[in-house]
N, C-alpha and C. Protein backbone atom coordinates (compact mmCIF):
# COMPACT_ATOMS: atom_id res chain seq x y z
N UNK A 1 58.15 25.70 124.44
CA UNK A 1 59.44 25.53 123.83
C UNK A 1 60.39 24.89 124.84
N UNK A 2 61.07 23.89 124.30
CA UNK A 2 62.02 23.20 125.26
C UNK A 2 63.07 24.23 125.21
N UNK A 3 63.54 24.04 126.64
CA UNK A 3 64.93 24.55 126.77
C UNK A 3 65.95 23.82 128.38
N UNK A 4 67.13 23.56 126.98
CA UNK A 4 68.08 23.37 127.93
C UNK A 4 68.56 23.69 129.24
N UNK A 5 68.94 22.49 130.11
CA UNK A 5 69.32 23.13 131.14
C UNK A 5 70.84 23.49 131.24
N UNK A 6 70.92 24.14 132.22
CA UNK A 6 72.75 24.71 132.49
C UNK A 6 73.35 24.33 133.66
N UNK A 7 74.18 24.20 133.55
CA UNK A 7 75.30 23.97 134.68
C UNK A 7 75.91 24.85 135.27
N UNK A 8 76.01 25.44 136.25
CA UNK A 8 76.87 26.78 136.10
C UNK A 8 77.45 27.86 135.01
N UNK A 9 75.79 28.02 134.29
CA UNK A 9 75.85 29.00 133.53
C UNK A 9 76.45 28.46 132.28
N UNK A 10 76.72 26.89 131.82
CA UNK A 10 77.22 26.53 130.53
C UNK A 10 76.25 25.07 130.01
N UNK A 11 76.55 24.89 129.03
CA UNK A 11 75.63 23.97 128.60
C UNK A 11 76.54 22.93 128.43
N UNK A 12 77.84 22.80 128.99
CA UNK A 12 78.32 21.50 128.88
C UNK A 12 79.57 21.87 130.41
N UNK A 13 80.14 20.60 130.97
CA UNK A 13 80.63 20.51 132.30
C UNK A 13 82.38 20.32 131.42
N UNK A 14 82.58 20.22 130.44
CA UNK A 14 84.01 19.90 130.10
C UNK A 14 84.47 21.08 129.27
N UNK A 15 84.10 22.07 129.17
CA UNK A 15 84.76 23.38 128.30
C UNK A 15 85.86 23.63 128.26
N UNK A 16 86.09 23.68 129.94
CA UNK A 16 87.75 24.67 130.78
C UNK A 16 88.69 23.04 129.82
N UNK A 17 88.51 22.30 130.28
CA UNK A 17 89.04 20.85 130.39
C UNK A 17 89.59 20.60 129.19
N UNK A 18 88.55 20.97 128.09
CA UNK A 18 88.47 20.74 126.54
C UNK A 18 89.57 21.55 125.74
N UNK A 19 89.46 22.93 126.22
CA UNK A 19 90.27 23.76 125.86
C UNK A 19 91.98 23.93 126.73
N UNK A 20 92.03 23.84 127.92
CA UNK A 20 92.77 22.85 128.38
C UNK A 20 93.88 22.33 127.75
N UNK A 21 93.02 20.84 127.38
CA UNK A 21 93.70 19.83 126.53
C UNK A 21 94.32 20.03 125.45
N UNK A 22 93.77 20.58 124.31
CA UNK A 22 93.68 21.15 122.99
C UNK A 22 95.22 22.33 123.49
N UNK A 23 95.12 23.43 124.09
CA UNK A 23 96.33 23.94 124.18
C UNK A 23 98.00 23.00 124.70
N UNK A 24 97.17 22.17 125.19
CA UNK A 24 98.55 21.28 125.92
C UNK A 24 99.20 20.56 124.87
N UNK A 25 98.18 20.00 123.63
CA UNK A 25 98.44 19.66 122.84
C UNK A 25 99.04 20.42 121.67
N UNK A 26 99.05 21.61 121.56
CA UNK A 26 99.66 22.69 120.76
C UNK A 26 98.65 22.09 119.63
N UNK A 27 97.41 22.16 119.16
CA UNK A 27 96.84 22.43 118.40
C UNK A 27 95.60 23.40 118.48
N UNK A 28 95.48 23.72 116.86
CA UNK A 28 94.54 25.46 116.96
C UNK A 28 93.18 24.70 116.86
N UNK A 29 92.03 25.77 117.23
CA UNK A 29 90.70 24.89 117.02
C UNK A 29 90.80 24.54 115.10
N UNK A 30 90.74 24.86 114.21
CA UNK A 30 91.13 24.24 112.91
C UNK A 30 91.44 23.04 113.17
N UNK A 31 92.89 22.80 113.40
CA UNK A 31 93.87 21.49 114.03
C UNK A 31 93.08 20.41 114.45
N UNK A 32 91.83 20.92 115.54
CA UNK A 32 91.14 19.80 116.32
C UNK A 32 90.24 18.99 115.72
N UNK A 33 89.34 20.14 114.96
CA UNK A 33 88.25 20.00 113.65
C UNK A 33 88.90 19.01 112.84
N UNK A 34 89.84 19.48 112.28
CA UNK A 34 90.40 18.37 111.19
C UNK A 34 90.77 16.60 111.74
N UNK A 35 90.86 17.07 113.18
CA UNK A 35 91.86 15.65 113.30
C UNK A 35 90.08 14.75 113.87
N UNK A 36 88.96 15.51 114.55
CA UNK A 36 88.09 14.68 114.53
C UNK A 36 87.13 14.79 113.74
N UNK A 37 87.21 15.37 112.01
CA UNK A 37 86.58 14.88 111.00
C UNK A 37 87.49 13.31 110.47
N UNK A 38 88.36 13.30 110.68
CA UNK A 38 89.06 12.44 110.07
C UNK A 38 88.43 11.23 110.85
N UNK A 39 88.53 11.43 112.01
CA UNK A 39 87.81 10.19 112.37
C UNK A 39 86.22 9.98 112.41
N UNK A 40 85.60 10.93 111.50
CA UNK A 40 84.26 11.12 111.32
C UNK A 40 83.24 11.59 111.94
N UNK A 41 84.30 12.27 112.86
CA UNK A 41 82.89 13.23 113.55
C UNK A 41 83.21 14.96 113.41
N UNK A 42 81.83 15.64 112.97
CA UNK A 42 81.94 17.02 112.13
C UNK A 42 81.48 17.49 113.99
N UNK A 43 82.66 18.61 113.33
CA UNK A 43 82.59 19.76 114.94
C UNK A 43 83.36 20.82 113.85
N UNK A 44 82.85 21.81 113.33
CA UNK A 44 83.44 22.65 112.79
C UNK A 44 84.48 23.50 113.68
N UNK A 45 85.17 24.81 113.71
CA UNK A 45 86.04 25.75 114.52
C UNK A 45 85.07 26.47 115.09
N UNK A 46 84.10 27.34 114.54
CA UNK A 46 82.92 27.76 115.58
C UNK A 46 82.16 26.77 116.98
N UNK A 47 81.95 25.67 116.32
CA UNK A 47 81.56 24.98 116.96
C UNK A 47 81.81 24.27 118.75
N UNK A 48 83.78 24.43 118.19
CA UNK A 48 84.58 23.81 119.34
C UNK A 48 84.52 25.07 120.07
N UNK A 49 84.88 26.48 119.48
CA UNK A 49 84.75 27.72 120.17
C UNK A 49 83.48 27.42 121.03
N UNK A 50 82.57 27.24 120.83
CA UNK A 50 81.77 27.26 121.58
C UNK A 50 81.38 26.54 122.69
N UNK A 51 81.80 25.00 122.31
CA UNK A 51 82.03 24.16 122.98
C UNK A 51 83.19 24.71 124.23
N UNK A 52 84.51 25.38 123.82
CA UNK A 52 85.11 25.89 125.01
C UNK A 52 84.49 26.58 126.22
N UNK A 53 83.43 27.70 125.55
CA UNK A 53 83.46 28.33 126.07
C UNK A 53 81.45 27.96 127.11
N UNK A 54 81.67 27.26 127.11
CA UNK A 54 80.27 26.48 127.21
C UNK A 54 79.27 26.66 127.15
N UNK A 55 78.85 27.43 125.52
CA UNK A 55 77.53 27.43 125.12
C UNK A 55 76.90 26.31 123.55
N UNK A 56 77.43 25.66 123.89
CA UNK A 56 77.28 24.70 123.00
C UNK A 56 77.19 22.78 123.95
N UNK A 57 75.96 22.05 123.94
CA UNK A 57 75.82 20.83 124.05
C UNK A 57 77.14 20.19 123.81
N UNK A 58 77.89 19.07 124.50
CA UNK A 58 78.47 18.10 124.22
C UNK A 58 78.03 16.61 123.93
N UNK A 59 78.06 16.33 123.14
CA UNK A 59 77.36 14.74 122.44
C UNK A 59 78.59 13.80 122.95
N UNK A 60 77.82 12.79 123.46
CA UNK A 60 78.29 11.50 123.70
C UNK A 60 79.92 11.25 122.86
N UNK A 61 79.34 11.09 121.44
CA UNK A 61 80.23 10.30 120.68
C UNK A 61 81.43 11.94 120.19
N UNK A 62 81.06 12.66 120.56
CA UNK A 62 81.97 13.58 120.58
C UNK A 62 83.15 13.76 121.91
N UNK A 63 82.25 13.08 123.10
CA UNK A 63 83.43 13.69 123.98
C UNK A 63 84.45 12.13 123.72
N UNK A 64 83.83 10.80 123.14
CA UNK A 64 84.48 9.87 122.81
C UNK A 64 85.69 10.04 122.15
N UNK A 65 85.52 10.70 121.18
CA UNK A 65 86.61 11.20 120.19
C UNK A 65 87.44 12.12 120.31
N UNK A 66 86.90 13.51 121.18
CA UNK A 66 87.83 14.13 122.02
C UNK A 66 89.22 13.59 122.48
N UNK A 67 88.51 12.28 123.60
CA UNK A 67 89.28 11.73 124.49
C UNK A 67 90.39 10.60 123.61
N UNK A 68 89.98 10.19 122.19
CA UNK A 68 90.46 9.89 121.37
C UNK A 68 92.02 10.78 121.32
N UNK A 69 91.61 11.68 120.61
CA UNK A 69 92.49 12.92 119.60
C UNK A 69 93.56 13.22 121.03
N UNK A 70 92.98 13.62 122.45
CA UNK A 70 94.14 13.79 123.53
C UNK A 70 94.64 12.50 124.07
N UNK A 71 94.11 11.29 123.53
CA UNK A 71 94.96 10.36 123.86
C UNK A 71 94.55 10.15 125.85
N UNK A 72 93.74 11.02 126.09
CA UNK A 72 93.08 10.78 127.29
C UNK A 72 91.70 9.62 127.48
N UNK A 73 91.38 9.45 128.94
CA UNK A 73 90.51 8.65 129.10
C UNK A 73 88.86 9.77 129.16
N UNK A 74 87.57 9.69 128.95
CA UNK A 74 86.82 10.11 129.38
C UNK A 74 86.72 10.82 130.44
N UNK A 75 86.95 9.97 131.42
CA UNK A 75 86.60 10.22 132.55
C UNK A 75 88.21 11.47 133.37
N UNK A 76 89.36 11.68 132.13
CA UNK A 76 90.00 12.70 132.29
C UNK A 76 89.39 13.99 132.08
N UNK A 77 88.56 13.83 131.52
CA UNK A 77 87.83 14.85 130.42
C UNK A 77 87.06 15.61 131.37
N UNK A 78 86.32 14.36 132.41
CA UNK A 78 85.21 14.95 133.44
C UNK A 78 85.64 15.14 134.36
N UNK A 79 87.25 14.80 134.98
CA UNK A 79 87.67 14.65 136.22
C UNK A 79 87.46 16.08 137.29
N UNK A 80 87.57 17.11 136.47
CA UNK A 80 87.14 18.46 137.46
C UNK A 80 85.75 18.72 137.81
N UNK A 81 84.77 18.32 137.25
CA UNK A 81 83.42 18.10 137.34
C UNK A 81 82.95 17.16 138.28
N UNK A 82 84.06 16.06 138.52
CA UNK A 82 83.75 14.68 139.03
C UNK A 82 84.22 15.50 140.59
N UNK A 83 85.33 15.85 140.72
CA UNK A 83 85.75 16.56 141.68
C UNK A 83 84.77 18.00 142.44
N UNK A 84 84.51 18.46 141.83
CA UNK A 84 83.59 19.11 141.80
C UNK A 84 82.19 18.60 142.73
N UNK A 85 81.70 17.46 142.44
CA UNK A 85 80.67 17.18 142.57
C UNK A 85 81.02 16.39 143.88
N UNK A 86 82.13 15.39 144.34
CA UNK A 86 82.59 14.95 145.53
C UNK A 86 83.28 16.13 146.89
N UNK A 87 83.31 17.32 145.86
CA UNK A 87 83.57 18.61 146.97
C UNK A 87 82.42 19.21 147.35
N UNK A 88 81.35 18.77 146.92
CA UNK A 88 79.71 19.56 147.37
C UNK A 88 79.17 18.57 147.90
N UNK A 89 79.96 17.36 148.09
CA UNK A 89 79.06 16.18 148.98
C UNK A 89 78.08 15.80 148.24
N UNK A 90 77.98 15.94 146.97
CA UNK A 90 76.87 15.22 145.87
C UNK A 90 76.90 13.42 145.93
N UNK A 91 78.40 13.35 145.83
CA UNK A 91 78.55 11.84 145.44
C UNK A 91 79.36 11.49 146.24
């Protein structure tokens, strides 16, 4: 059986970041759901919950649209991860 790998115990590196954003923005997980079905991508309210809290995969074209909806760049999205990884001498 395949199984995922983890990152410090989460299955995605943008959770803190995600949730984060979403409060800065004063919208509820509902709020978020709705605004990126509209642009056609399904992430139900369980879903993003989970996504916060990082047991849930992040898809490509999801963190696209994320970065959409906060009006941020991608690579805002990853910037503590990115940091992260230049503070362990990775990169």
């Amino acid at each position: 059986m395949y199984q995922c790998s983890k990152y410090n115990d989460r299955l995605n590196v943008t959770s803190k970041k995600i949730k984060e954003l979403r409060i800065k923005n004063n919208l509820s997980l509902s709020e978020l759901s709705t605004k990126l079905a509209l642009m056609g991508i399904d992430i139900s309210k369980p879903s993003l919950h989970k996504l916060e809290t990082g047991k849930r995969i992040l898809k490509d074209f999801e963190l696209c649209g994320l970065a959409q909806v906060f009006h941020v760049s991608i690579e805002d999205i990853l910037s503590d991860f990115i940091s992260e990884l230049k503070n362990d001498n990775v990169v």
